[in-house]
N, C-alpha and C. Protein backbone atom coordinates (compact mmCIF):
# COMPACT_ATOMS: atom_id res chain seq x y z
N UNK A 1 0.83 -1.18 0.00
CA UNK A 1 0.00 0.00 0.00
C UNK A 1 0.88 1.25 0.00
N UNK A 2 1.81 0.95 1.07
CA UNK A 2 2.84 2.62 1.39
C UNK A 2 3.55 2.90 -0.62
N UNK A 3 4.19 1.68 -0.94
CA UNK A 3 4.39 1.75 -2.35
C UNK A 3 3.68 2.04 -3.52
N UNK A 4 2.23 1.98 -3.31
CA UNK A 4 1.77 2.21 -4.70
C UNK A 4 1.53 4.34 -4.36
N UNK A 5 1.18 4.04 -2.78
CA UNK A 5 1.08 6.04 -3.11
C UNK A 5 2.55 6.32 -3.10
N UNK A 6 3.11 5.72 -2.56
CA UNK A 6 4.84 6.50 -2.68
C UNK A 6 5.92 6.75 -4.05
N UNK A 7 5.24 5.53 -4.95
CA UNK A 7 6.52 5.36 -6.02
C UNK A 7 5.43 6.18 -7.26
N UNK A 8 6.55 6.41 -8.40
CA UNK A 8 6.15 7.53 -9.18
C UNK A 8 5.34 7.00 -9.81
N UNK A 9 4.80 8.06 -10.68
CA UNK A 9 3.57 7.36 -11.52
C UNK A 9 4.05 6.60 -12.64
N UNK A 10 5.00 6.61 -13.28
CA UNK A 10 6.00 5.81 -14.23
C UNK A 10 6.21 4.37 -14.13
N UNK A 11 6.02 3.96 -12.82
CA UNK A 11 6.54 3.03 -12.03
C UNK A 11 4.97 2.43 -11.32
N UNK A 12 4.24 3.46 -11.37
CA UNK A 12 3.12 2.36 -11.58
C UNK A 12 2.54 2.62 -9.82
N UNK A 13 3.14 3.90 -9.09
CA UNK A 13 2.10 4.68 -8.05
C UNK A 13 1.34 5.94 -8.64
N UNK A 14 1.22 6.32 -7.38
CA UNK A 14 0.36 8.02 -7.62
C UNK A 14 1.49 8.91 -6.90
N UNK A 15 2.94 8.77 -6.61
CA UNK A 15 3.63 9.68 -6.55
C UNK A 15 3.66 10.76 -6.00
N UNK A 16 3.12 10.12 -4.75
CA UNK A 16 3.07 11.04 -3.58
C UNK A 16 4.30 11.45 -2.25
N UNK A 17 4.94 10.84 -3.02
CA UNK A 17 6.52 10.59 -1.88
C UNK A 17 6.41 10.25 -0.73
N UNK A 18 7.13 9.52 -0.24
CA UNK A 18 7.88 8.91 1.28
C UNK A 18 7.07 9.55 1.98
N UNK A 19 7.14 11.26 2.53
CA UNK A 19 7.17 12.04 3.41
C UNK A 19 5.26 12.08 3.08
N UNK A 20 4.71 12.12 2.74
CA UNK A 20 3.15 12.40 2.04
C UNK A 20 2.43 11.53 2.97
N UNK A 21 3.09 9.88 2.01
CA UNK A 21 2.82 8.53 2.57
C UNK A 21 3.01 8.34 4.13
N UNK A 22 3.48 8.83 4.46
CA UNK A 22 4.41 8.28 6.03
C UNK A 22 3.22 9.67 7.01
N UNK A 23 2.94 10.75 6.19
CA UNK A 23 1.67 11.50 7.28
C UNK A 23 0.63 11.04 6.86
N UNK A 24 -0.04 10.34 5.89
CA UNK A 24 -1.29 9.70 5.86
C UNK A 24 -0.95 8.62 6.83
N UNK A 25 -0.57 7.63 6.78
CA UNK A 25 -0.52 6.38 7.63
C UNK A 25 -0.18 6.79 8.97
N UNK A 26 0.62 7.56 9.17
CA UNK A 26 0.39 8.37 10.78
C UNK A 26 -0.94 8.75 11.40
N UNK A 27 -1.97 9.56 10.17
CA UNK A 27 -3.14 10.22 10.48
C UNK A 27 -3.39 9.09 11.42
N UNK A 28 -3.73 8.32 9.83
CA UNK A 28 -4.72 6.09 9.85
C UNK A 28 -4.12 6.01 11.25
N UNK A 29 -3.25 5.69 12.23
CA UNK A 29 -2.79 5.12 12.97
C UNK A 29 -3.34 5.87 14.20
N UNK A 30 -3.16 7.23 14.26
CA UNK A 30 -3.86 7.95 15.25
C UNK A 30 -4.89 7.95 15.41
N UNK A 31 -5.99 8.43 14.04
CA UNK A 31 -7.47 7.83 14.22
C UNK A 31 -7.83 6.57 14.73
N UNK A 32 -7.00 5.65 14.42
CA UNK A 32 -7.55 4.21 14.91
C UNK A 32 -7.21 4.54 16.29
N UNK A 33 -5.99 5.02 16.81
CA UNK A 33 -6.20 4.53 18.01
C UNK A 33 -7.05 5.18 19.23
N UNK A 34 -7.71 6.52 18.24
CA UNK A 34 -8.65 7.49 19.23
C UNK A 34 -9.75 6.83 19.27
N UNK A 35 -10.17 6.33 18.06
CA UNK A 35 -11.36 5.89 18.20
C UNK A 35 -11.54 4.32 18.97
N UNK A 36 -10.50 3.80 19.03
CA UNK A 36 -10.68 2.43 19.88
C UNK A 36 -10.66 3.36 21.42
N UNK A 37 -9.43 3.97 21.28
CA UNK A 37 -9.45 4.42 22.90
C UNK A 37 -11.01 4.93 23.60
N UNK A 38 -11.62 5.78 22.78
CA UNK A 38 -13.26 6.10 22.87
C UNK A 38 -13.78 4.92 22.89
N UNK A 39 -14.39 4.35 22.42
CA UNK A 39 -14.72 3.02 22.29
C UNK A 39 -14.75 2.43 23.33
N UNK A 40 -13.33 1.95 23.79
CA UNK A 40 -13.04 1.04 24.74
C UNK A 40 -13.71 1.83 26.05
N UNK A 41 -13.69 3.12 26.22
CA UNK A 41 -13.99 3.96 27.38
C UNK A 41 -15.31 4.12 27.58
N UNK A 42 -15.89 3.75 26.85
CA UNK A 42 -17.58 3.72 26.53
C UNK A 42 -17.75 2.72 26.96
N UNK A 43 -17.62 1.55 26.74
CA UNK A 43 -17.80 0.66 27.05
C UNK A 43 -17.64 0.64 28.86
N UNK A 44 -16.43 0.94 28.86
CA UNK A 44 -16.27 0.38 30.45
C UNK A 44 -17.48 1.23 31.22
N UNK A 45 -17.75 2.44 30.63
CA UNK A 45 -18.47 3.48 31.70
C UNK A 45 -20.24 2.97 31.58
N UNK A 46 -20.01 2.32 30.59
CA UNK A 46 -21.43 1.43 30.27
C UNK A 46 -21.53 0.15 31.28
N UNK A 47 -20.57 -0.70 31.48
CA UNK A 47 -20.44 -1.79 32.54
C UNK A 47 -20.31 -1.43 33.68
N UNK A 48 -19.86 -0.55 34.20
CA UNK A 48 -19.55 0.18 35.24
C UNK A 48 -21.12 0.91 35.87
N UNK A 49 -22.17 1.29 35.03
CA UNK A 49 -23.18 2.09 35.30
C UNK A 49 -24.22 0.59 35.63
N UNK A 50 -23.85 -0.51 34.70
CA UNK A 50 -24.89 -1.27 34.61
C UNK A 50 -24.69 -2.17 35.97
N UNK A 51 -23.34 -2.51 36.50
CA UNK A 51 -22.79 -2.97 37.87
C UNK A 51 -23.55 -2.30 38.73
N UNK A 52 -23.51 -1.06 38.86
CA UNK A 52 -23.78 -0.16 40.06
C UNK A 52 -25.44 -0.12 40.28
N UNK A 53 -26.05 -0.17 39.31
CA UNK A 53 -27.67 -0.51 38.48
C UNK A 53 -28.02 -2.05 39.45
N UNK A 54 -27.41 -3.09 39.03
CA UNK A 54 -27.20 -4.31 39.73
C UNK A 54 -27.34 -4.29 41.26
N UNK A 55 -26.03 -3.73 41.83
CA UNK A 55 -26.06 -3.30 43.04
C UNK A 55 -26.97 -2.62 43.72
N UNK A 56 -27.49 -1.28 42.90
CA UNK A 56 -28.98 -0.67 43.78
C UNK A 56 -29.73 -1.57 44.19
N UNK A 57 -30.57 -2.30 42.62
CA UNK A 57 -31.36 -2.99 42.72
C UNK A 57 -31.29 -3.76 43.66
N UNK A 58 -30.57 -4.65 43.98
CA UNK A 58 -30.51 -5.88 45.16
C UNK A 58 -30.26 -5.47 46.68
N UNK A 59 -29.98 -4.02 46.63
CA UNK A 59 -30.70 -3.11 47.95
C UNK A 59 -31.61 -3.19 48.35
């Protein structure tokens, strides 16, 4: 993938160079990991509410 945007168009990319390629896949890498990190944090505050939900109840 990093090769077909990186190498020239001659050669059979879209010739976007090294430096182009290497901040898109940085973006990709950061987005993924915000959105898992959200994700994952949702979740817990969702199990966490539904525990405590549990607990009233059997008060």
């Amino acid at each position: 993938m990093g090769d077909l945007l990186s190498q020239a168009p001659a050669d059979g990319g879209l010739g976007l160079g090294t430096t182009v390629t290497s901040v898109i896949f940085l973006g990709i890498i950061i987005g993924v990991a915000t959105y898992l990190g959200i994700k994952v944090g949702r979740q817990r505050r969702v199990a966490a509410s539904a525990e405590q939900d549990a607990v009233l109840a059997a008060a």
